[in-house]
N, C-alpha and C. Protein backbone atom coordinates (compact mmCIF):
# COMPACT_ATOMS: atom_id res chain seq x y z
N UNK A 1 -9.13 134.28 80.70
CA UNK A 1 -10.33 135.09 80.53
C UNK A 1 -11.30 134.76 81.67
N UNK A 2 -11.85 135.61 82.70
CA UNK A 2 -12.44 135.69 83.70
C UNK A 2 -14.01 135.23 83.32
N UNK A 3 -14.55 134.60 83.63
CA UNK A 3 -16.17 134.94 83.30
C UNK A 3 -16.71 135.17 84.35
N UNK A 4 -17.68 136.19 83.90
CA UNK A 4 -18.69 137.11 85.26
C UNK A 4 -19.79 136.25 85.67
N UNK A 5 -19.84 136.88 86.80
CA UNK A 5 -20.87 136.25 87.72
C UNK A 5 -22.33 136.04 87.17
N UNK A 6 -22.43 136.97 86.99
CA UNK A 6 -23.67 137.09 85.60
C UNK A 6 -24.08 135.68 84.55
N UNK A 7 -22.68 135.75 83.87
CA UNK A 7 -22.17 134.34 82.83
C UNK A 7 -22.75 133.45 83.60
N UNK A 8 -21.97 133.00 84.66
CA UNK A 8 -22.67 132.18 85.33
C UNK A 8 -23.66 131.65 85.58
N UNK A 9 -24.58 132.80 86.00
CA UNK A 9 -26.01 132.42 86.67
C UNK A 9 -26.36 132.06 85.41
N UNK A 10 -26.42 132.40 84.78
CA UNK A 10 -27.24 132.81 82.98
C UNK A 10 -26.57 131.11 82.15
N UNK A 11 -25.66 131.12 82.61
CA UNK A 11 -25.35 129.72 81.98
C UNK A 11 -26.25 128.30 82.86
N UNK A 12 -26.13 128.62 83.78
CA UNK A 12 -26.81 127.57 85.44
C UNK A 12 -28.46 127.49 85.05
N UNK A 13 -28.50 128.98 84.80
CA UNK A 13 -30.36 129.20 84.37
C UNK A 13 -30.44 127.78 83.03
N UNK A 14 -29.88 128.49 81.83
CA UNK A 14 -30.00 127.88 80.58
C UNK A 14 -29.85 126.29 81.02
N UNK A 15 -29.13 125.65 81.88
CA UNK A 15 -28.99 124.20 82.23
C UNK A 15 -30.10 123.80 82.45
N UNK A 16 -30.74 124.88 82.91
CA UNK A 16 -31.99 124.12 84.31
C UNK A 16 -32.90 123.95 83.11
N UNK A 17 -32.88 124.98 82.33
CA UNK A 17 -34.30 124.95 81.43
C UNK A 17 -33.92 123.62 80.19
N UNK A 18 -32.70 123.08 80.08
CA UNK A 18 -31.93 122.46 79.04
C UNK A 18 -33.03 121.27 79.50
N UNK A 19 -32.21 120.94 81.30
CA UNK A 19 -32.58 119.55 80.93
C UNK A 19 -34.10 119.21 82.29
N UNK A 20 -34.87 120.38 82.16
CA UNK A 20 -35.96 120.29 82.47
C UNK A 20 -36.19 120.28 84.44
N UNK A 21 -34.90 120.76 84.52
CA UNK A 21 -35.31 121.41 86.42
C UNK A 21 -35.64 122.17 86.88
N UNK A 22 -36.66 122.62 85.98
CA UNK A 22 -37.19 124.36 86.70
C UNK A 22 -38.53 123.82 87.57
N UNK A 23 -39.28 125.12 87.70
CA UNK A 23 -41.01 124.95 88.19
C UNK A 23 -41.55 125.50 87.13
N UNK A 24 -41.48 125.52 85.87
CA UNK A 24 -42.42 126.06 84.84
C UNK A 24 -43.57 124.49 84.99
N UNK A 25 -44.84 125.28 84.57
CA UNK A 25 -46.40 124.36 84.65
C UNK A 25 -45.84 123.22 84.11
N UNK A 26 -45.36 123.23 83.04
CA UNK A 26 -45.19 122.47 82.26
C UNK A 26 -44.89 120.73 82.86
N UNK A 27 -43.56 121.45 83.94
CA UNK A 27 -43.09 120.49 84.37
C UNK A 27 -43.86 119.73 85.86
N UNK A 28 -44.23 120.79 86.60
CA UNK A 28 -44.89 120.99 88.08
C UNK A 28 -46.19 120.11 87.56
N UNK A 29 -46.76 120.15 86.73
CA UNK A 29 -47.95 119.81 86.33
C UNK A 29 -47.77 118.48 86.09
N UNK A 30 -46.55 117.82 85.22
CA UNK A 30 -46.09 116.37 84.81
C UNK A 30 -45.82 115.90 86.49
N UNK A 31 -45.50 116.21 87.23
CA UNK A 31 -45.62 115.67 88.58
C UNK A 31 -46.35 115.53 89.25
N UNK A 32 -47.70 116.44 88.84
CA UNK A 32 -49.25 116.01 89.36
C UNK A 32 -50.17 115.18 89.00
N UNK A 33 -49.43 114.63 87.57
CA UNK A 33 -50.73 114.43 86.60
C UNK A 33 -51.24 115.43 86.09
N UNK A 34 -51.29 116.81 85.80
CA UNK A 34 -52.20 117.40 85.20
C UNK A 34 -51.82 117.23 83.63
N UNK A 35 -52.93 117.26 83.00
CA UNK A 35 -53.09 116.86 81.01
C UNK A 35 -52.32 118.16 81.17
N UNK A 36 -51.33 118.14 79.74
CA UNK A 36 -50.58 119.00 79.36
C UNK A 36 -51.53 120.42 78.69
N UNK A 37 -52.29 120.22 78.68
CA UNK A 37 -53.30 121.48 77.92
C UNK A 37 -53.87 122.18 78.94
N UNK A 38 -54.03 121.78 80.23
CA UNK A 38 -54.25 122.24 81.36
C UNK A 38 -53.00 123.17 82.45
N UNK A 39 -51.65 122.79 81.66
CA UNK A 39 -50.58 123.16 82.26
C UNK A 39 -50.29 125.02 81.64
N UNK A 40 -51.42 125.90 81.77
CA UNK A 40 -51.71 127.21 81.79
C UNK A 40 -50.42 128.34 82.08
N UNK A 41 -49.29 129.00 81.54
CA UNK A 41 -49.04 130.05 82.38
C UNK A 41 -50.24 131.13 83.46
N UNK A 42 -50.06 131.07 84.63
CA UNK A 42 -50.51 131.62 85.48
C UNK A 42 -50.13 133.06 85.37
N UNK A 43 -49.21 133.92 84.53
CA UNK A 43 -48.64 135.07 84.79
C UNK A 43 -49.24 136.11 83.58
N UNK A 44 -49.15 135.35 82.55
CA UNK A 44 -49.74 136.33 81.68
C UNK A 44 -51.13 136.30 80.71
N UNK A 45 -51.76 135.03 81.45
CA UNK A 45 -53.48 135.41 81.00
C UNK A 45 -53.66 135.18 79.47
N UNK A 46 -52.90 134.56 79.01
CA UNK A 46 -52.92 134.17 77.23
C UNK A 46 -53.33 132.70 77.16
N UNK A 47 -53.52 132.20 78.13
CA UNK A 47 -54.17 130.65 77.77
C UNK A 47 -52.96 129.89 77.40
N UNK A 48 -51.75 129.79 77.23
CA UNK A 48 -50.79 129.15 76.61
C UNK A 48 -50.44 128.12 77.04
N UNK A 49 -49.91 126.94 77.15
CA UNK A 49 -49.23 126.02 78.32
C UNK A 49 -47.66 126.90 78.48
N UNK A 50 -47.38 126.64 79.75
CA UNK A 50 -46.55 127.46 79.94
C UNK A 50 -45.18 126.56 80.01
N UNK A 51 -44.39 126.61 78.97
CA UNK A 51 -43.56 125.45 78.50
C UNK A 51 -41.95 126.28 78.58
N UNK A 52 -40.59 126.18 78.23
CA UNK A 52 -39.88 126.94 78.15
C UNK A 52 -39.78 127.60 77.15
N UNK A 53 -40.60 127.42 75.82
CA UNK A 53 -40.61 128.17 74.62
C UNK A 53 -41.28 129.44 74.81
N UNK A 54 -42.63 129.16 75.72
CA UNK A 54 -43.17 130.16 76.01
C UNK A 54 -42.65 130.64 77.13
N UNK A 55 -41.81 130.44 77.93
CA UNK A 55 -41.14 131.52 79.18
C UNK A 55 -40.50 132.48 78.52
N UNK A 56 -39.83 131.69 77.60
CA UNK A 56 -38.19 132.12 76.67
C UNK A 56 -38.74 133.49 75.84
N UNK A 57 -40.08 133.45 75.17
CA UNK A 57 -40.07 134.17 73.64
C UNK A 57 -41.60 134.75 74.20
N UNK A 58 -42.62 134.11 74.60
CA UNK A 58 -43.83 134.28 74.74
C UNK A 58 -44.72 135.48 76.26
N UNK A 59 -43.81 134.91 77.03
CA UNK A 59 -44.75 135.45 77.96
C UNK A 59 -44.46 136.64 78.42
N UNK A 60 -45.70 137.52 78.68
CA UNK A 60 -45.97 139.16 79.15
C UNK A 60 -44.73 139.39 80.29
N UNK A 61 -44.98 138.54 81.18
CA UNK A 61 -44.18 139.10 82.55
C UNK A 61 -43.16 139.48 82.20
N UNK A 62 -42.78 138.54 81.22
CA UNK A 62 -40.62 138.71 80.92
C UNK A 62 -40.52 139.46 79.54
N UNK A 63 -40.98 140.69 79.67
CA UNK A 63 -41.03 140.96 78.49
C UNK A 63 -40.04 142.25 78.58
N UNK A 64 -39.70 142.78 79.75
CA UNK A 64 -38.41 143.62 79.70
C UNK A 64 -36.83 142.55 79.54
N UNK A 65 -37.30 141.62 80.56
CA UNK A 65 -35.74 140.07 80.04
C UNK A 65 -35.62 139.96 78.95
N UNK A 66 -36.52 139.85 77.98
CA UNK A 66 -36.40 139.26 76.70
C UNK A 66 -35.64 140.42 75.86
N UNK A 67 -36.28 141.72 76.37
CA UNK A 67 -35.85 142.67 75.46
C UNK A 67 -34.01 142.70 75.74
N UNK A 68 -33.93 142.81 77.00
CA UNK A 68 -32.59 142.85 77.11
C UNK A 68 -31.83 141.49 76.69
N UNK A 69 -32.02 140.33 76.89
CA UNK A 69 -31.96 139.57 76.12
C UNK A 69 -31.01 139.44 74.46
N UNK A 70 -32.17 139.78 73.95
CA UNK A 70 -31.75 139.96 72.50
C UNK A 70 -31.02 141.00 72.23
N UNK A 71 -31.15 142.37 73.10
CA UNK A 71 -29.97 143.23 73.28
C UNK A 71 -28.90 142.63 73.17
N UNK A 72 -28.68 142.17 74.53
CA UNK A 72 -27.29 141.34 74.95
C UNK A 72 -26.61 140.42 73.88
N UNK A 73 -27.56 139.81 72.95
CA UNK A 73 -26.85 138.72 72.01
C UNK A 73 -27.09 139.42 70.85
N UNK A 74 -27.64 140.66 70.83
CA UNK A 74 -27.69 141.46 69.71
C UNK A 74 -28.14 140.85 68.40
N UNK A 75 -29.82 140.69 68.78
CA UNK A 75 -30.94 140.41 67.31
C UNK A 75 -30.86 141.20 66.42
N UNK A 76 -30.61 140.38 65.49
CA UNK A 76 -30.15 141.53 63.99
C UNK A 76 -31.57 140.79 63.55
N UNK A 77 -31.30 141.22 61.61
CA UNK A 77 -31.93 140.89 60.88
C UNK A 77 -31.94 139.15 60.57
N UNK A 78 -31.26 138.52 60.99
CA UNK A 78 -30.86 137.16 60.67
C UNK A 78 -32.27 136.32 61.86
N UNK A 79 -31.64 137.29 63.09
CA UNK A 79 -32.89 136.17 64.26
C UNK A 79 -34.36 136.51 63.87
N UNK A 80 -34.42 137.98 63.39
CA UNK A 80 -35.81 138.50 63.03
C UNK A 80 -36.37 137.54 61.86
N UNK A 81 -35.73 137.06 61.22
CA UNK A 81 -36.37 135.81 60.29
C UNK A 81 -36.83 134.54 60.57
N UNK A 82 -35.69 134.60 61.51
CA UNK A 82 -35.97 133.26 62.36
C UNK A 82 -37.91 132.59 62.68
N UNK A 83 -38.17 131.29 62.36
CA UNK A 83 -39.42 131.37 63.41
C UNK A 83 -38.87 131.11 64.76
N UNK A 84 -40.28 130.88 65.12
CA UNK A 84 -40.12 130.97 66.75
C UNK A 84 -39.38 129.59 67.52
N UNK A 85 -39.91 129.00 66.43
CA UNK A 85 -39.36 127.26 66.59
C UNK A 85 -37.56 127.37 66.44
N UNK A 86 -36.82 127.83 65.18
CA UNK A 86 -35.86 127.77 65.08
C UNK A 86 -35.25 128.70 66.50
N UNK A 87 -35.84 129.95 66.36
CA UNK A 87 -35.03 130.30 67.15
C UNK A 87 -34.79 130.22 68.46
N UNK A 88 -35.82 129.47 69.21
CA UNK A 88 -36.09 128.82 70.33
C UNK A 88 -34.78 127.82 70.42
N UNK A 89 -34.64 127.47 69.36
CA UNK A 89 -33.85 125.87 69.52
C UNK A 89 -32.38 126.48 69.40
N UNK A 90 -32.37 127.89 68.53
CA UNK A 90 -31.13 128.45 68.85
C UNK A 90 -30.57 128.96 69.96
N UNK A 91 -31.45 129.37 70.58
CA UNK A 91 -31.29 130.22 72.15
C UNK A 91 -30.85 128.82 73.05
N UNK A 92 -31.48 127.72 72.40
CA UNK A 92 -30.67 126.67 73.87
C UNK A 92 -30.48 125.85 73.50
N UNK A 93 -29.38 125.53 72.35
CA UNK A 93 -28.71 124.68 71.84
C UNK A 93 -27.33 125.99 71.60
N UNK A 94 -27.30 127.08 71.87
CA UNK A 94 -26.07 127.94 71.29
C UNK A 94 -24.94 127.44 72.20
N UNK A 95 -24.17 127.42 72.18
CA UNK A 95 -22.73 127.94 72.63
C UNK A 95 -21.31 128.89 72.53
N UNK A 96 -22.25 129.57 71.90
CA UNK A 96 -21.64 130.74 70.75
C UNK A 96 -21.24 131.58 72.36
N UNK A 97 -20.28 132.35 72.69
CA UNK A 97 -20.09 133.47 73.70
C UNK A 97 -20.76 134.25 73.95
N UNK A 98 -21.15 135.10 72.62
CA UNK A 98 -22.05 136.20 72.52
C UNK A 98 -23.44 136.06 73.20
N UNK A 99 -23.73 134.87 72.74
CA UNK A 99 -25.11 134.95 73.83
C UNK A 99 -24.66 134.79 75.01
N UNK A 100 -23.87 134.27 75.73
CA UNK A 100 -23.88 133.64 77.17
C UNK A 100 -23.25 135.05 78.29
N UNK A 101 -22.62 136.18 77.45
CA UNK A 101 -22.43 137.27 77.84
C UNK A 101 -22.95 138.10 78.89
């Protein structure tokens, strides 16, 4: 079974955010010193710290990703119950196929 290039990136992405190698504030900010309440998304103007929970589920910019997203792993009624907490922890703890699609 071949996996697409796509799979890939999307699996490489999910690593980075797993074990904390991105540039989200969150992290850029822990390398400056800045207090974590100060670590602001810059993109969508909601005051939030901009953490991977909030890249993942929260923020304006990615709000066509997300949709396709949950397309792609196909949000039923089960994730719609979900809170934000569980399902945060589901999105990057899964190893299920369907999401990584």
């Amino acid at each position: 079974l071949a996996i697409s290039p796509w799979t890939r990136i999307c699996k490489k992405l999910l690593l980075f955010l797993r074990i904390s190698d991105h540039s989200l504030h969150v992290e850029s900010g822990r390398h400056n010193q800045t207090p974590l309440k100060d670590r602001i998304c810059k993109f969508c103007g909601n005051l939030h710290v901009e953490d991977e929970m909030h890249f993942i589920l929260d923020c304006s910019l990615y709000i066509n990703e997300r949709q396709w997203l949950f397309k792609t792993i196909q949000v039923d009624k089960v994730y719609n119950k979900m809170s934000k907490q569980d399902l945060f922890k589901y999105l990057m703890s899964c190893r299920k196929e369907h999401v990584m699609k």
